[in-house]
Protein backbone atom coordinates (compact mmCIF):
# COMPACT_ATOMS: atom_id res chain seq x y z
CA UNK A 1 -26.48 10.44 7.81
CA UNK A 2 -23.79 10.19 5.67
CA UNK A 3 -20.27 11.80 6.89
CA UNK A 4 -19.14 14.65 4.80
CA UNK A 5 -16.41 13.08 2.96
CA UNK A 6 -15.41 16.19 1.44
CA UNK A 7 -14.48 17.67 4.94
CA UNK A 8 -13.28 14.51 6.22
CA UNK A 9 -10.52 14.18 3.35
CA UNK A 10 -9.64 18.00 3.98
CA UNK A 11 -9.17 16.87 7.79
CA UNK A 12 -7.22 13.85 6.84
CA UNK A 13 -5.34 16.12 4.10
CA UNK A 14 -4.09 18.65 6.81
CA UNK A 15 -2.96 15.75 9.20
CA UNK A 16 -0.41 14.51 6.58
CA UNK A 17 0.70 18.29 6.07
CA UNK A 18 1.13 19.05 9.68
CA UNK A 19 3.09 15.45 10.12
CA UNK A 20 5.08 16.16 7.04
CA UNK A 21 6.21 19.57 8.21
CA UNK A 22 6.86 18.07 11.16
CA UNK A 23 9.56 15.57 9.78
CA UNK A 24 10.68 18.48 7.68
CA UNK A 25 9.26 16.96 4.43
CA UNK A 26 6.81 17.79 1.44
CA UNK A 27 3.69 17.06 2.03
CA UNK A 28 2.73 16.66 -1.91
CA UNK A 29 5.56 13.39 -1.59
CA UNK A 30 3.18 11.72 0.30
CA UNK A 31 -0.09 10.00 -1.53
CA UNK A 32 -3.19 9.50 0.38
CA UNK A 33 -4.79 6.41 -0.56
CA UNK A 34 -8.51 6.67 0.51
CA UNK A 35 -9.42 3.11 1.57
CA UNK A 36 -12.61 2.10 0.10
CA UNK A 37 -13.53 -1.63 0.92
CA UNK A 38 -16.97 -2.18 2.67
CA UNK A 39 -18.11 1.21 1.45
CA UNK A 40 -20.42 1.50 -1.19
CA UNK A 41 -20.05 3.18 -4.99
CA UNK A 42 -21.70 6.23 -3.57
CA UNK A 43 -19.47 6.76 -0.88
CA UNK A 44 -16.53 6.10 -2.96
CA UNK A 45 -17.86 8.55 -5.61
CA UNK A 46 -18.31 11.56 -3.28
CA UNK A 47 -14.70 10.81 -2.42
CA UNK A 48 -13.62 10.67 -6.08
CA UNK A 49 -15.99 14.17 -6.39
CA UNK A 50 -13.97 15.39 -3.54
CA UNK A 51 -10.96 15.05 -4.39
CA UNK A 52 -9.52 11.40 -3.61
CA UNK A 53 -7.81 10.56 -7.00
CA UNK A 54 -6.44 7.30 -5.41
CA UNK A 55 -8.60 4.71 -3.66
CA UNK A 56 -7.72 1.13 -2.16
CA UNK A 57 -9.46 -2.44 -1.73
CA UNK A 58 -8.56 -5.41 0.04
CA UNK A 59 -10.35 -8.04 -2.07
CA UNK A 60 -10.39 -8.27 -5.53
CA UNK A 61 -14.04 -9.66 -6.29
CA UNK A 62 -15.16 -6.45 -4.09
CA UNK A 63 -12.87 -4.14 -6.08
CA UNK A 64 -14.00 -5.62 -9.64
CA UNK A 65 -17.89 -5.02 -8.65
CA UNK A 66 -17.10 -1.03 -7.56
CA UNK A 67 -14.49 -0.67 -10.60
CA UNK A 68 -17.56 -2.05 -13.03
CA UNK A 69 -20.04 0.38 -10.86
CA UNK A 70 -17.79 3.47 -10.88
CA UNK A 71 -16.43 3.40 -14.87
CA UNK A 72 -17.87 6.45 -16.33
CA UNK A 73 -17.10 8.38 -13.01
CA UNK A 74 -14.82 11.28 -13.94
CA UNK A 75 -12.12 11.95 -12.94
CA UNK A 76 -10.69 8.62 -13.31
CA UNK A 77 -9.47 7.16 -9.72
CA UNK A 78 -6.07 5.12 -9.48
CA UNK A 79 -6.94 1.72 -8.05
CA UNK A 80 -4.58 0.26 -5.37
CA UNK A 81 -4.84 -3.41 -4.40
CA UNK A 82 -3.74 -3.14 -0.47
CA UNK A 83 -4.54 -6.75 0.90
CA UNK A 84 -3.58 -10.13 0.51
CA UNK A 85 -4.06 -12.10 -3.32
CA UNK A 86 -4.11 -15.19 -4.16
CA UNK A 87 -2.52 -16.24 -7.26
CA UNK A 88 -5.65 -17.52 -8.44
CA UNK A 89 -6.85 -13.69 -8.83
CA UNK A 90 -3.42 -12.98 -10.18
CA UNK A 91 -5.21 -12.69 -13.96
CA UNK A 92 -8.11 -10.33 -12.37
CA UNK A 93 -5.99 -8.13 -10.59
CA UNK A 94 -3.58 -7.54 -13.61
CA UNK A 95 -6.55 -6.45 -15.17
CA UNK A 96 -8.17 -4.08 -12.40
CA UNK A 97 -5.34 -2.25 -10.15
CA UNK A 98 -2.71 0.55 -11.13
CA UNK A 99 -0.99 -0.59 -8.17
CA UNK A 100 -0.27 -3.90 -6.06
CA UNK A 101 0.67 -3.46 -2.46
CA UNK A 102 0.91 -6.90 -1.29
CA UNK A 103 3.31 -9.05 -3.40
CA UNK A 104 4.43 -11.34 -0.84
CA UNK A 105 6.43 -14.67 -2.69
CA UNK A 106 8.02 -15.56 -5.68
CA UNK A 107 5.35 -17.25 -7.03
CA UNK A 108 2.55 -14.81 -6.84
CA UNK A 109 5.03 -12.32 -8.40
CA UNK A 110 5.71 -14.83 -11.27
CA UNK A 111 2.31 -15.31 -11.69
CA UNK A 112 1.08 -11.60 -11.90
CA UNK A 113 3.63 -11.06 -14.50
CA UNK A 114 2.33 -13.74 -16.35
CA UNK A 115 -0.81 -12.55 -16.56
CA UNK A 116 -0.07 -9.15 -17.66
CA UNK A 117 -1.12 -8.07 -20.85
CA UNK A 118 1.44 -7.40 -23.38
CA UNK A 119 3.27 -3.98 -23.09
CA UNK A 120 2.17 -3.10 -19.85
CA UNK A 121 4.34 -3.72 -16.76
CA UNK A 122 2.29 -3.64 -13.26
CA UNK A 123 3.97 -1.64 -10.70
CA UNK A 124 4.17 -3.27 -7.48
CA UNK A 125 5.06 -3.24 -3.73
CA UNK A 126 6.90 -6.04 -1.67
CA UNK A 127 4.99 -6.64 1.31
CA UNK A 128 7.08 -7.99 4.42
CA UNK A 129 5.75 -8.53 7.98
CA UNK A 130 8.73 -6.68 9.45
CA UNK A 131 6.90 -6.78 13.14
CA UNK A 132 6.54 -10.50 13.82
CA UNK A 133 2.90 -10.91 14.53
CA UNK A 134 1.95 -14.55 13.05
CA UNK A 135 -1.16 -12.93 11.72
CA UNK A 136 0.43 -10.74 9.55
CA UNK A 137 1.25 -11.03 6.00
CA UNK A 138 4.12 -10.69 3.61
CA UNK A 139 7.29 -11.66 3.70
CA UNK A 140 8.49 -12.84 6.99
CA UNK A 141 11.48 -11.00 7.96
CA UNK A 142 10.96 -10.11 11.85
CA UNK A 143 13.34 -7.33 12.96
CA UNK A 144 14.07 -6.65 9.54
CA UNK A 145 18.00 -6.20 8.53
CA UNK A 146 19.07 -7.13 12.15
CA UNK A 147 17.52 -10.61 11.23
CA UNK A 148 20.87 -10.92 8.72
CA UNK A 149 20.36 -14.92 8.28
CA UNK A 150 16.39 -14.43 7.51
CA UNK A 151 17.15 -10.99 4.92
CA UNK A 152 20.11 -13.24 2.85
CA UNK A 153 18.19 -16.22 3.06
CA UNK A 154 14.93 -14.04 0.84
CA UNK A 155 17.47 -12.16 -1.23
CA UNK A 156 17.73 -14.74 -4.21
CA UNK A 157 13.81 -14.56 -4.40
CA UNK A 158 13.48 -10.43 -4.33
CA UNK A 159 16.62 -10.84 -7.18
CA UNK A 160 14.66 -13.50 -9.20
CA UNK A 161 11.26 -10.81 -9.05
CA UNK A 162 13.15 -7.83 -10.20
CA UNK A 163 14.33 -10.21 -13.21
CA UNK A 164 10.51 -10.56 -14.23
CA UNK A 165 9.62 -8.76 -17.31
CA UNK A 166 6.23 -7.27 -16.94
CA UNK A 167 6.57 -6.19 -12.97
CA UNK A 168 8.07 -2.78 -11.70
CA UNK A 169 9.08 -3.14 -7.87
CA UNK A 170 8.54 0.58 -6.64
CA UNK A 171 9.09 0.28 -3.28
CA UNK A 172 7.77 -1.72 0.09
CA UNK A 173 4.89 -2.23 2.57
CA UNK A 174 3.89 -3.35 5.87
CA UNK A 175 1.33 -3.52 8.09
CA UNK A 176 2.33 -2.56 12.03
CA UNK A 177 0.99 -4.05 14.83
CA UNK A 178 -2.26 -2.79 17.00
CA UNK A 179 -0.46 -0.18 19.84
CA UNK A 180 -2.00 1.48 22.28
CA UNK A 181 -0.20 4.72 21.72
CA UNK A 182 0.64 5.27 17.57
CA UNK A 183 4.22 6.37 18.20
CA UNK A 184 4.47 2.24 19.53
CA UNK A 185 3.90 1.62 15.62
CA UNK A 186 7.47 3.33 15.00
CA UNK A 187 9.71 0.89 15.27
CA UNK A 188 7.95 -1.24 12.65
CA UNK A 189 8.31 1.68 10.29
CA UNK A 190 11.37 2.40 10.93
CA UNK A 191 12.52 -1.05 10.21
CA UNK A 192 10.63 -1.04 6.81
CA UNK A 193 12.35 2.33 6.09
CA UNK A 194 15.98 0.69 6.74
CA UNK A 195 15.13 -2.49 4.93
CA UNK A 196 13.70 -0.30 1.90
CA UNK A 197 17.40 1.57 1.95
CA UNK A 198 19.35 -1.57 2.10
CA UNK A 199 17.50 -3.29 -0.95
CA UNK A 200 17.88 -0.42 -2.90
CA UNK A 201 21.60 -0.59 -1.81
CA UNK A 202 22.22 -4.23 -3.05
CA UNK A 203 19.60 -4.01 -6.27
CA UNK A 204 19.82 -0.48 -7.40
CA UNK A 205 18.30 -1.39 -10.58
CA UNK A 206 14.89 -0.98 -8.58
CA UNK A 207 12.90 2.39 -7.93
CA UNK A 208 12.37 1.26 -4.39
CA UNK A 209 11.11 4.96 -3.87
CA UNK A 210 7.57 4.06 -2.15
CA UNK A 211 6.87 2.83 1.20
CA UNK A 212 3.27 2.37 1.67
CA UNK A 213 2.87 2.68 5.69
CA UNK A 214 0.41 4.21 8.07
CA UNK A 215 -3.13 3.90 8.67
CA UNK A 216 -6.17 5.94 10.33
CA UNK A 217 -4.54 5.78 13.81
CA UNK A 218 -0.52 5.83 13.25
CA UNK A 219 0.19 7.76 9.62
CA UNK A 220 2.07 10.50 11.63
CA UNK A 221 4.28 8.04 13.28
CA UNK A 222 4.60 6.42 9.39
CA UNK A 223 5.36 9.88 8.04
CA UNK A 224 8.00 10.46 10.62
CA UNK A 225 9.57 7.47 9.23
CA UNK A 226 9.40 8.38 5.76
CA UNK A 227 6.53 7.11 4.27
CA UNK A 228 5.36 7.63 0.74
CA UNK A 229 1.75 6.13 0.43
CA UNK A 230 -0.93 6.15 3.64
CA UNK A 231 -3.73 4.18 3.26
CA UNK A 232 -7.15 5.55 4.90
CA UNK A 233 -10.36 4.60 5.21
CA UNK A 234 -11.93 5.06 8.57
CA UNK A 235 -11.22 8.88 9.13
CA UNK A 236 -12.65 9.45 5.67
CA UNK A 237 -15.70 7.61 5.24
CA UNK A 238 -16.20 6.54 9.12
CA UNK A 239 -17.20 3.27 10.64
CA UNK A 240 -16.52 0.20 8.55
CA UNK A 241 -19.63 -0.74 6.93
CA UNK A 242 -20.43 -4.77 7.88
């Protein structure tokens, strides 16, 4: 049977609300991103149907396929590309996704704004793995501004992106760790959240408004910690598809 994604977005919708009132914030400054990869076009469509105007994929091949299947579907989804790319797909994704999560060196950066196609300017997200965990991706900044040598060190690279003319840095993103309990996960947002404020203290030419943080298990914790953009899939559409 399929889960009613209508009422499962609703449920998802009022967990953000309650966690945002919580942290005495706005609930409408926080974007649910309705994780879509595994899930099939008619999955993703009842979402779009109910509601979910922005949806995210990990791979780029996967998220060209559903774009292609889901074009005349109305209204029009924002696309979000939330995992790792290669700057081989650098060209594709220009081409596909409203928003890039995971920009994660210098040269994928330079390479997506290479691609872009004339006029437009692809707003994106600096990814950095703020926890530690070698399996992790992004920018490798353990401890985050504490690690003082590590942050200086990177800071030539995040000045030489901003200088790129057809990206838009809007902000940051991480990934936290698996935890037992989800408050566990708040120290890794927390450090994203300070990081976020310091680069927008040193290049305050940037937006740096958005921190996409906060999954299925932890987005209260992320919220607590001020974040923007959760990304969703499992408490929307239920158990990843194989």
């Amino acid at each position: 049977m399929e889960p009613n994604i209508r009422e499962r977005i609703g449920i998802v919708r009022e967990r953000i609300e309650r966690a945002a009132t919580s942290a005495g914030r706005d609930p409408a400054s926080i974007t649910l991103v309705a994780v879509t990869k595994t899930y099939p076009p008619e999955l993703v469509a009842a979402a779009i149907a109910a509601g979910a105007s922005d949806l995210g994929e990990n791979r780029v091949q996967e998220a060209a396929s559903k774009i292609a299947a889901l074009q005349d579907v109305q209204p029009a989804p924002r696309w979000h590309l939330i995992g790792h790319l290669q700057r081989n797909k650098a060209r594709l994704a220009s081409e596909l996704f409203d928003l890039i999560h995971s920009v994660d060196s210098l040269r994928l950066a330079e390479a997506l704004s290479r691609h872009m196609p004339t006029g437009r300017r692809m707003p994106i997200l600096l990814q950095f793995n703020v926890s530690g965990e070698e399996s992790k991706e992004g920018f490798n900044l353990p401890g985050g501004i504490a690690n003082q040598a590590a942050l200086e060190a990177m800071l030539p690279e995040i000045e030489q992106i901003l200088a790129l003319p057809n990206l838009e840095i809007r902000g940051l993103m991480t990934v936290a760790p698996m935890v037992a309990e989800p408050d566990q996960a708040r120290p890794t947002f927390c450090a994203l959240r300070e990081l976020r404020d310091e680069l927008a203290r040193l290049f305050p030419q940037a937006q740096w408004h958005d921190l996409s943080m906060g999954m299925t298990d932890d987005m209260a914790a992320a919220i607590a910690e001020g974040s923007t953009i959760v990304r969703v899939g499992r408490a929307i559409f239920g158990p990843r598809q194989p």
